[in-house]
N, C-alpha and C. Protein backbone atom coordinates (compact mmCIF):
# COMPACT_ATOMS: atom_id res chain seq x y z
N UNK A 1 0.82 -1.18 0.00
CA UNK A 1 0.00 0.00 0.00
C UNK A 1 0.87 1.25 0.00
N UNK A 2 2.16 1.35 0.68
CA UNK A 2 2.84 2.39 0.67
C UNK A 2 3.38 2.71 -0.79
N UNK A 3 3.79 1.48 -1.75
CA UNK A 3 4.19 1.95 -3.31
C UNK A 3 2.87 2.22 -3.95
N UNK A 4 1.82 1.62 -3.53
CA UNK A 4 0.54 1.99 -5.05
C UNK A 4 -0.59 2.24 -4.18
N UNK A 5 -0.89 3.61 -3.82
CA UNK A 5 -2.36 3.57 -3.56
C UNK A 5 -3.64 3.77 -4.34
N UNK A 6 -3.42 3.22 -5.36
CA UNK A 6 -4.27 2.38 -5.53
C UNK A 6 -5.17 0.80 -4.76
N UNK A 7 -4.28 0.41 -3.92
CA UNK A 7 -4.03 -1.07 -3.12
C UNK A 7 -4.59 -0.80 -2.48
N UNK A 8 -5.90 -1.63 -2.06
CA UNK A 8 -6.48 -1.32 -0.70
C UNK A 8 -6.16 -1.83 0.95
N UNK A 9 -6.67 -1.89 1.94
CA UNK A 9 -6.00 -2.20 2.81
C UNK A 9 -6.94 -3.75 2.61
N UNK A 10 -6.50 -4.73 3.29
CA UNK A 10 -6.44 -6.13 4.25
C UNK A 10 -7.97 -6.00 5.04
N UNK A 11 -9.23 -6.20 4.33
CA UNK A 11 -10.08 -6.28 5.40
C UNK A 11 -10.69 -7.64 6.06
N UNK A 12 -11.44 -7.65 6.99
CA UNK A 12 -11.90 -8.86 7.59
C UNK A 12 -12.39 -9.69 6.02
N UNK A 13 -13.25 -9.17 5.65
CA UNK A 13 -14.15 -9.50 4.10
C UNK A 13 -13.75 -10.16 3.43
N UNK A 14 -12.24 -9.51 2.96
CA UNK A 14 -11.75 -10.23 1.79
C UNK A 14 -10.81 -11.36 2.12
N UNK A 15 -10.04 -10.89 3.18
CA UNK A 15 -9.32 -12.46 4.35
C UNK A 15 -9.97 -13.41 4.21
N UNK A 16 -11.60 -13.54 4.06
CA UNK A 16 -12.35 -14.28 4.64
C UNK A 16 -12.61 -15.13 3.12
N UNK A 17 -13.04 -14.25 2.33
CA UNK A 17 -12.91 -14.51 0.85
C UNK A 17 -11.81 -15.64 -0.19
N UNK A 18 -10.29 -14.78 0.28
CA UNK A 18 -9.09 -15.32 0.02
C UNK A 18 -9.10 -16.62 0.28
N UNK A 19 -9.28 -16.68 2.02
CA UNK A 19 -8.99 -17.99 2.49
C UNK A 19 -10.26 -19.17 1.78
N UNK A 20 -11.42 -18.61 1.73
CA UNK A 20 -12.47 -19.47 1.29
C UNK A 20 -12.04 -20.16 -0.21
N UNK A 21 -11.32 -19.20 -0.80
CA UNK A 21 -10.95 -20.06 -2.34
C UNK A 21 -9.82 -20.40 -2.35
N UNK A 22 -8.74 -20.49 -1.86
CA UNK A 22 -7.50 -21.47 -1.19
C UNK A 22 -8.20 -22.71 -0.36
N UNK A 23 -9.35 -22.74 0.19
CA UNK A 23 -9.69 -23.99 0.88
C UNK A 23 -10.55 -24.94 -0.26
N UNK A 24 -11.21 -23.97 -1.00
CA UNK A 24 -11.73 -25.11 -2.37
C UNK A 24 -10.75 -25.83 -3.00
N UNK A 25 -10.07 -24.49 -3.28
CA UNK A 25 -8.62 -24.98 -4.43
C UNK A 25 -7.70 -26.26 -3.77
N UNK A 26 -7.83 -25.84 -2.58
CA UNK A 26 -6.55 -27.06 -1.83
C UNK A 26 -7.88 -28.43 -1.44
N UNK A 27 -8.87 -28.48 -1.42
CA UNK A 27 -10.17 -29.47 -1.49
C UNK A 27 -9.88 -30.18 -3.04
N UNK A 28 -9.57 -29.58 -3.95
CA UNK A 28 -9.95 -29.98 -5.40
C UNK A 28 -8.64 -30.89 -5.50
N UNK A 29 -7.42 -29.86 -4.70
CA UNK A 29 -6.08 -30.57 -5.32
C UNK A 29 -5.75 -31.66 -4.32
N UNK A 30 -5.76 -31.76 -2.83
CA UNK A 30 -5.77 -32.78 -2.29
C UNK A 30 -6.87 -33.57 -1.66
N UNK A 31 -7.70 -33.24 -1.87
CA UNK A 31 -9.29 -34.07 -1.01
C UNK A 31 -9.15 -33.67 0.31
N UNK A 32 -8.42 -32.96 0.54
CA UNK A 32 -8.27 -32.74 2.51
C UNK A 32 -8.33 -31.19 2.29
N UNK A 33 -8.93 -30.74 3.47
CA UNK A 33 -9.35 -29.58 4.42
C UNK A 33 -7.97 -28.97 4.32
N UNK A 34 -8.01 -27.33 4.26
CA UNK A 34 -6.81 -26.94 4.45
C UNK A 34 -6.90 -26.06 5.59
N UNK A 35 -8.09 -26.07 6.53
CA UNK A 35 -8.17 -25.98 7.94
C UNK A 35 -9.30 -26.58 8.47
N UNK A 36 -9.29 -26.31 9.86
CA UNK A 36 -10.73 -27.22 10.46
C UNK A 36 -12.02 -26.38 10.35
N UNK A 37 -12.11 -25.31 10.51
CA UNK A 37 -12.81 -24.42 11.20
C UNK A 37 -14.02 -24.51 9.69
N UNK A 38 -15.16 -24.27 10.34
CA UNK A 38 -16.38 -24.46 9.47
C UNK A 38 -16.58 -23.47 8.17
N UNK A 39 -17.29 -23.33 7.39
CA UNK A 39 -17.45 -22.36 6.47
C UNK A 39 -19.09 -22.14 6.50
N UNK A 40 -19.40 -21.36 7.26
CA UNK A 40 -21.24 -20.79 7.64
C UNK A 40 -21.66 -20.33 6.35
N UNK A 41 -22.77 -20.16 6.07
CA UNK A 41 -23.63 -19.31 5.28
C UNK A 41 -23.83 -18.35 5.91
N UNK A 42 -23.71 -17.03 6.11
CA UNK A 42 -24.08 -15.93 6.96
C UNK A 42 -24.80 -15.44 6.05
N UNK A 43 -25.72 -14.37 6.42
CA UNK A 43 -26.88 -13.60 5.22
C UNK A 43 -25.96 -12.86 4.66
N UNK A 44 -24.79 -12.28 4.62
CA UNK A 44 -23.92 -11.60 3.16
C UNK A 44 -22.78 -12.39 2.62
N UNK A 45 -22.08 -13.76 3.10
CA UNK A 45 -21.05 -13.95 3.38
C UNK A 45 -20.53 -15.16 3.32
N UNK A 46 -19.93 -16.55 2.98
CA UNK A 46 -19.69 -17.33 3.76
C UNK A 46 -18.55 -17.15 4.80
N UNK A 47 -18.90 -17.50 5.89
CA UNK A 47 -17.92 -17.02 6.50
C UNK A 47 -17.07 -18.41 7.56
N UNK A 48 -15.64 -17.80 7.53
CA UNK A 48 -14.84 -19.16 7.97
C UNK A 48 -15.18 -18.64 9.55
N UNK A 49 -15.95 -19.69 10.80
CA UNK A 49 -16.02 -19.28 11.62
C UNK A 49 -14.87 -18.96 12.94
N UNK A 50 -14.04 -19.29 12.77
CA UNK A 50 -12.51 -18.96 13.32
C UNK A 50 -12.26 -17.43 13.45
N UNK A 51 -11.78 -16.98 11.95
CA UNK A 51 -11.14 -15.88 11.54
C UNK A 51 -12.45 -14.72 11.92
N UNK A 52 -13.51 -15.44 11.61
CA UNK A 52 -14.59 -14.29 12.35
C UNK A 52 -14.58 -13.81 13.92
N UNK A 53 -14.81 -15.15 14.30
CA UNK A 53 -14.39 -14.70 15.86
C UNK A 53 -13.51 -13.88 16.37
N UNK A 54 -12.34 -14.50 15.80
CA UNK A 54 -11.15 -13.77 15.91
C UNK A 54 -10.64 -12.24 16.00
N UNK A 55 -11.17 -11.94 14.41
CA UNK A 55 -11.37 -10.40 14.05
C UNK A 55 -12.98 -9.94 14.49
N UNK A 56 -13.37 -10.06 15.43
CA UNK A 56 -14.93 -9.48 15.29
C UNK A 56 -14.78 -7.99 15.76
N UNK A 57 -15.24 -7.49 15.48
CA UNK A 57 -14.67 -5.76 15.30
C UNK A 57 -14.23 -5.36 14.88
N UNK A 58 -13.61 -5.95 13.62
CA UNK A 58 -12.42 -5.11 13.33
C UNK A 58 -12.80 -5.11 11.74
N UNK A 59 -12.23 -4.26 11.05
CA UNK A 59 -13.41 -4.19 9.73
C UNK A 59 -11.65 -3.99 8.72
N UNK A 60 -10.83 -2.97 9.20
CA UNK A 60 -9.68 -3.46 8.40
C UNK A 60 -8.83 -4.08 9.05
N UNK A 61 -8.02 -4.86 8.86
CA UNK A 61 -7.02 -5.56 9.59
C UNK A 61 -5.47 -4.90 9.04
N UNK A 62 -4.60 -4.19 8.30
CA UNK A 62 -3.82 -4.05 8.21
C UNK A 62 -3.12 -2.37 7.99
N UNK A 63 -3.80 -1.67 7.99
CA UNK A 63 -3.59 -0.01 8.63
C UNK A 63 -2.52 0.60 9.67
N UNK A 64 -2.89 0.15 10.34
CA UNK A 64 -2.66 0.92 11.55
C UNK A 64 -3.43 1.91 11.97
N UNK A 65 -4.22 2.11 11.11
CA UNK A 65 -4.97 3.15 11.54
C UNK A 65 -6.67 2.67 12.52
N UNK A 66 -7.04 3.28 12.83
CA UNK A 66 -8.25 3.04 13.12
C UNK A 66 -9.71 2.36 12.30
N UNK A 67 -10.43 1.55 12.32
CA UNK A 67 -10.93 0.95 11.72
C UNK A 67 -12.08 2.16 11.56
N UNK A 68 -12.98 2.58 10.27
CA UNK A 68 -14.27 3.36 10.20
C UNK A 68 -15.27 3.18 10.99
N UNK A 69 -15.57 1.84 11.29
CA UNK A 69 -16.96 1.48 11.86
C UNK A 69 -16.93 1.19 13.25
N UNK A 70 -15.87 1.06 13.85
CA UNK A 70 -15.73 0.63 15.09
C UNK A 70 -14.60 1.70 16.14
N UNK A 71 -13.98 2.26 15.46
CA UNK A 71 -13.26 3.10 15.55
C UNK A 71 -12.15 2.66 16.45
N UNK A 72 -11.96 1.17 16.52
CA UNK A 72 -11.03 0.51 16.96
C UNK A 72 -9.53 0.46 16.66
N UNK A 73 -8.40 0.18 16.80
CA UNK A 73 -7.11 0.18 15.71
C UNK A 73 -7.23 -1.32 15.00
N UNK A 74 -6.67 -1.24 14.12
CA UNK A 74 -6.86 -2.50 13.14
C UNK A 74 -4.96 -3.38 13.59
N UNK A 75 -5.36 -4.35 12.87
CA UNK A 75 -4.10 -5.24 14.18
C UNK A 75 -2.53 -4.99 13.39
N UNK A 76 -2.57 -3.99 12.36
CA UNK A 76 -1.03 -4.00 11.63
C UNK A 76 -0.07 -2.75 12.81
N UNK A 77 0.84 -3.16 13.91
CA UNK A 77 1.28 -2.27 14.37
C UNK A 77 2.83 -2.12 13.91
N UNK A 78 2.92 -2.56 12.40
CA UNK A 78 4.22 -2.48 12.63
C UNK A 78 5.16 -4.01 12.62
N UNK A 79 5.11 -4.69 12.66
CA UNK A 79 5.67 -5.66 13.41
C UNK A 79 4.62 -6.58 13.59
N UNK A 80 4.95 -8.32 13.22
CA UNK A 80 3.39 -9.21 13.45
C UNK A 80 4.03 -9.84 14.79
N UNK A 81 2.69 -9.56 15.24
CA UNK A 81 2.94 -10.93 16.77
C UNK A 81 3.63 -11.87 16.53
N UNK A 82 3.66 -12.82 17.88
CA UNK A 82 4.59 -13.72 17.81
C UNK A 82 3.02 -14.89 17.11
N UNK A 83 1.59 -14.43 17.39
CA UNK A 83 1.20 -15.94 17.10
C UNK A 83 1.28 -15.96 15.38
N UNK A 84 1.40 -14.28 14.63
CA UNK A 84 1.84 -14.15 13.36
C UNK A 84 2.70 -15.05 13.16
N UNK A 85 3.95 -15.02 13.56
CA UNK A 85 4.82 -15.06 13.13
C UNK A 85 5.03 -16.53 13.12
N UNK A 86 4.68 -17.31 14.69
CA UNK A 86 4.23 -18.61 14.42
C UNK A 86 3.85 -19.03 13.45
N UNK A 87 2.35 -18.18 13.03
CA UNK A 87 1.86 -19.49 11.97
C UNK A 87 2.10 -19.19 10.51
N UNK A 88 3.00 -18.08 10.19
CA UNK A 88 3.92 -18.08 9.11
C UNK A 88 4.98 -19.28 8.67
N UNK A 89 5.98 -18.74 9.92
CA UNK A 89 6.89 -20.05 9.88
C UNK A 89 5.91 -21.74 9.49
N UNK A 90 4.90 -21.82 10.39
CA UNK A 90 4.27 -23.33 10.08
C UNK A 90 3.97 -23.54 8.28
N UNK A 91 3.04 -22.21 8.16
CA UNK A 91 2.91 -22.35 6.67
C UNK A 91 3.93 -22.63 5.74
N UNK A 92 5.14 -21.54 6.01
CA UNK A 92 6.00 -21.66 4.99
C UNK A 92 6.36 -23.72 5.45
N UNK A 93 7.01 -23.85 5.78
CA UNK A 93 7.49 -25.38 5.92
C UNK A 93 6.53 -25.55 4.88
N UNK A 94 5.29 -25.71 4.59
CA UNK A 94 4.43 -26.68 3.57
C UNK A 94 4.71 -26.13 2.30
N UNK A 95 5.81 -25.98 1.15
CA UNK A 95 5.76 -25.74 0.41
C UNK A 95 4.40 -25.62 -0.77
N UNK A 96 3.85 -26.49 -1.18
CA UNK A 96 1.99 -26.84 -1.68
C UNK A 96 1.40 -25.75 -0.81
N UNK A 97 1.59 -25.40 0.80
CA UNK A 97 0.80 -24.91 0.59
C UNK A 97 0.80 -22.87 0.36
N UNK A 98 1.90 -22.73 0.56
CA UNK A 98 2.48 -21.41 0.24
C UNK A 98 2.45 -21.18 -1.18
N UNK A 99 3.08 -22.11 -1.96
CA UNK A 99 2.55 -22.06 -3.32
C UNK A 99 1.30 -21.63 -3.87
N UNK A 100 0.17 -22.50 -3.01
CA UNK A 100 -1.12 -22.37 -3.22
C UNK A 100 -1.64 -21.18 -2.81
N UNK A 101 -1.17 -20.14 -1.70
CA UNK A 101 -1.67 -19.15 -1.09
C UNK A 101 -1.10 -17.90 -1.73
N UNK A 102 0.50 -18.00 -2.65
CA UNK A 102 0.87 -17.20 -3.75
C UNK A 102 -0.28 -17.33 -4.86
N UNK A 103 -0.43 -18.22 -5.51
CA UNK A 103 -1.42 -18.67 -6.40
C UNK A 103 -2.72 -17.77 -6.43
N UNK A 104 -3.22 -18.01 -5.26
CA UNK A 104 -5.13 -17.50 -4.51
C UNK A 104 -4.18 -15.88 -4.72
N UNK A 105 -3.22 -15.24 -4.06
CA UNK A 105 -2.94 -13.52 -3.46
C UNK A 105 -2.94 -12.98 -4.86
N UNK A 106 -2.07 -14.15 -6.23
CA UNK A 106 -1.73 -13.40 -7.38
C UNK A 106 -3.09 -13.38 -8.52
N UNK A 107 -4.36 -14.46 -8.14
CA UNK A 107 -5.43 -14.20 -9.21
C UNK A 107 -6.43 -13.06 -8.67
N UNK A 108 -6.36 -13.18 -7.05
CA UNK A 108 -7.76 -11.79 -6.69
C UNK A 108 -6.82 -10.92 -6.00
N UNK A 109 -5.78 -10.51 -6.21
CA UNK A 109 -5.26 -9.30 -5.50
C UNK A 109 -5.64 -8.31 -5.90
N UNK A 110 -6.35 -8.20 -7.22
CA UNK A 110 -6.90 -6.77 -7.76
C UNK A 110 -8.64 -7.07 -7.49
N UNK A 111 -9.11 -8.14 -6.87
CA UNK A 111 -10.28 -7.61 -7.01
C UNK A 111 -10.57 -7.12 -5.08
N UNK A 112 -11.42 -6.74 -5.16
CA UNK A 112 -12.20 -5.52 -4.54
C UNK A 112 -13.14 -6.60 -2.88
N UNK A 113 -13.28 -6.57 -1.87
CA UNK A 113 -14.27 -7.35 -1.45
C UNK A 113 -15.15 -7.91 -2.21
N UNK A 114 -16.26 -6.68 -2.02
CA UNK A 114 -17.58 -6.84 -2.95
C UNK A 114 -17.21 -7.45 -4.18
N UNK A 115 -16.07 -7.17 -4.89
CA UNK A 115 -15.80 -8.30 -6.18
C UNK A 115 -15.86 -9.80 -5.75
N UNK A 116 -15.31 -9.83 -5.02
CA UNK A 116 -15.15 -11.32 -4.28
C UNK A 116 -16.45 -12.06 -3.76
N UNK A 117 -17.39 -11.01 -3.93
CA UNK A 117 -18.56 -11.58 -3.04
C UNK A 117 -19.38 -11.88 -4.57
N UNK A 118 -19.04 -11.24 -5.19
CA UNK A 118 -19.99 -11.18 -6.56
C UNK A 118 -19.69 -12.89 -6.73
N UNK A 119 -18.57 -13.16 -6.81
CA UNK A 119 -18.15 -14.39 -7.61
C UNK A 119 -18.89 -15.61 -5.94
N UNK A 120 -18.86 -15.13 -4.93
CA UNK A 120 -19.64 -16.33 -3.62
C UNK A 120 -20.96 -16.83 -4.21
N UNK A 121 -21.11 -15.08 -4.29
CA UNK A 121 -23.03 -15.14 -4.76
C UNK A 121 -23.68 -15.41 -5.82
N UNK A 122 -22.97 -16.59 -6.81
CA UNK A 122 -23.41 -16.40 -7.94
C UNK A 122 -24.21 -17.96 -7.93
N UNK A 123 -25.73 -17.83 -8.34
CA UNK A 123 -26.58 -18.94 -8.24
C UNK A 123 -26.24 -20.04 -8.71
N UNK A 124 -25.97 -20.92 -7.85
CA UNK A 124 -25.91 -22.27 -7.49
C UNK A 124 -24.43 -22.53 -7.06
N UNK A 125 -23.88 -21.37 -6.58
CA UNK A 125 -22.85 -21.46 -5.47
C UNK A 125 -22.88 -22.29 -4.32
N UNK A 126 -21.94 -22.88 -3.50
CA UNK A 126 -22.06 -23.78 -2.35
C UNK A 126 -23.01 -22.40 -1.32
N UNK A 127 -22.90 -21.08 -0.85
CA UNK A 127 -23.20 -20.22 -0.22
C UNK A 127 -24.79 -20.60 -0.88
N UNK A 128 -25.36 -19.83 -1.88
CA UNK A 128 -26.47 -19.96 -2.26
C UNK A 128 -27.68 -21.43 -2.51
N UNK A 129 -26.50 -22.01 -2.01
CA UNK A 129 -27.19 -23.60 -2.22
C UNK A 129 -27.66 -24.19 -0.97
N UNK A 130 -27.08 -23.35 0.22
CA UNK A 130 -27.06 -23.66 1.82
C UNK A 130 -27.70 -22.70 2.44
N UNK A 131 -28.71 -22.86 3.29
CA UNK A 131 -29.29 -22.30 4.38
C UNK A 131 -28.62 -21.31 5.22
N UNK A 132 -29.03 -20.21 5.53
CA UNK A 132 -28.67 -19.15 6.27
C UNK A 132 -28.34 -20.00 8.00
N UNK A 133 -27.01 -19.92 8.33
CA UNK A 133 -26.67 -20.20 9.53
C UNK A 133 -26.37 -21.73 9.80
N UNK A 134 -26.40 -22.27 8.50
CA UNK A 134 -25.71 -23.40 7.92
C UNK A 134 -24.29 -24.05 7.73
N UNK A 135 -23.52 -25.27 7.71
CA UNK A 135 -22.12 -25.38 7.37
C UNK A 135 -22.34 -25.45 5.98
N UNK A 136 -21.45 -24.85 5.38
CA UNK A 136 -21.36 -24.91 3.81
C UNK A 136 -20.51 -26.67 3.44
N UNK A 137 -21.34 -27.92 2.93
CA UNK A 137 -20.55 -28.77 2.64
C UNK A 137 -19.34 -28.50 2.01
N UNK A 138 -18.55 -29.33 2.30
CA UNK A 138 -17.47 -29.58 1.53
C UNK A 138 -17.79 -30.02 -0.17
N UNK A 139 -18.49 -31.13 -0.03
CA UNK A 139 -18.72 -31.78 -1.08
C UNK A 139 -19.25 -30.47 -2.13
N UNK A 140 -20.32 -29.30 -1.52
CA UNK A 140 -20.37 -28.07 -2.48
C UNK A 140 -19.36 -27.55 -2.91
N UNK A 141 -18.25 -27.44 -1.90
CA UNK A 141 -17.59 -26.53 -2.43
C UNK A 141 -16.38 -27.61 -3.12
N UNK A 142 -16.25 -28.46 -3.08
CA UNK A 142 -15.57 -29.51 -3.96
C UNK A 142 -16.25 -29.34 -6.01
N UNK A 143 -17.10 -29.70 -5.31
CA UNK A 143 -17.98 -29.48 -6.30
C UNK A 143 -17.66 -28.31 -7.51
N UNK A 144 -17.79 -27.31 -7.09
CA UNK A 144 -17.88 -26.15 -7.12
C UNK A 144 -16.44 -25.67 -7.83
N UNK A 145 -15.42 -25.83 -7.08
CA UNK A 145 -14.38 -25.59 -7.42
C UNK A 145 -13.93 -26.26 -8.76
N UNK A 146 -14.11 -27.69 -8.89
CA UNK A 146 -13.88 -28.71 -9.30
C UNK A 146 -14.06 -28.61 -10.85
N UNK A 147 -15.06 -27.92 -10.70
CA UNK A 147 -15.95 -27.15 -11.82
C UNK A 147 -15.48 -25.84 -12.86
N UNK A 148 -14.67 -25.08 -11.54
CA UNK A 148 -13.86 -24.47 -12.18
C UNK A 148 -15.07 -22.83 -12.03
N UNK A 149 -16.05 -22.88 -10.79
CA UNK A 149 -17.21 -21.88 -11.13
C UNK A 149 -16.68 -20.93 -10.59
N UNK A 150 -16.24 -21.28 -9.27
CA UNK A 150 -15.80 -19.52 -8.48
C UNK A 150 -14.23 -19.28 -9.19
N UNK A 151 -13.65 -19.65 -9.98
CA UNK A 151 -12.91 -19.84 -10.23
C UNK A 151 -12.69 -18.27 -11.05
């Protein structure tokens, strides 16, 4: 963000987004979960229920500045925690899967949240196929991916 502002900041939204199509993509390429934590239908969203918890308040995550809606600070101070930094190091070791998470940063780094949501919400998506307050199957989003739809 400091060379192109154009770049937007890191919000809860699109984290949530990112990670959701790295977990299809890594579903399609190995048949296994590339975390535990559920994937809900929320009424705008699917949302990974972990990273929600986690960030609940917090609307940008990488600023420093104060978040708009909450008027909270957002968690970039400079420097990542140690549980950052932890689960960096873990990732990197998995080559596949750092690969895979270069892969997901270099096809939607230009799109937008709401871009990202366009491509969730598109009818007969695993999100649109599942009940509000629902786990989103796997097998949908296997499916789904597999297919090549959110793609």
């Amino acid at each position: 963000m400091a060379l192109d502002e154009n770049v937007e900041p890191l919000t809860q939204m699109k984290l949530i987004k990112l990670l959701y199509f790295a977990y299809g993509r890594y579903l399609v390429k190995t048949h296994n979960k590339l975390f535990t934590s559920s994937i809900v239908h929320s009424q705008y969203d699917p949302v990974i229920t972990e990273v929600h918890s986690k960030f609940k308040g917090l609307t940008v995550l990488d600023t420093g500045k104060p978040s708009l809606d909450t008027g909270k600070p957002s968690l970039d101070t400079g420097k990542p925690s140690k549980e950052a930094f932890d689960d960096y190091n873990l990732v990197s070791k998995d080559g596949d899967i750092s690969h895979l998470l270069r892969l997901v940063n270099e096809a939607y780094i230009n799109y937008s949240a709401s871009g990202l949501s366009q491509k969730t919400h598109q009818p007969g998506s695993p999100w649109s196929l599942t009940d509000d307050g629902k786990i989103i199957k796997d097998q949908l989003i296997f499916d789904t991916f597999s297919n090549g739809l959110e793609e």
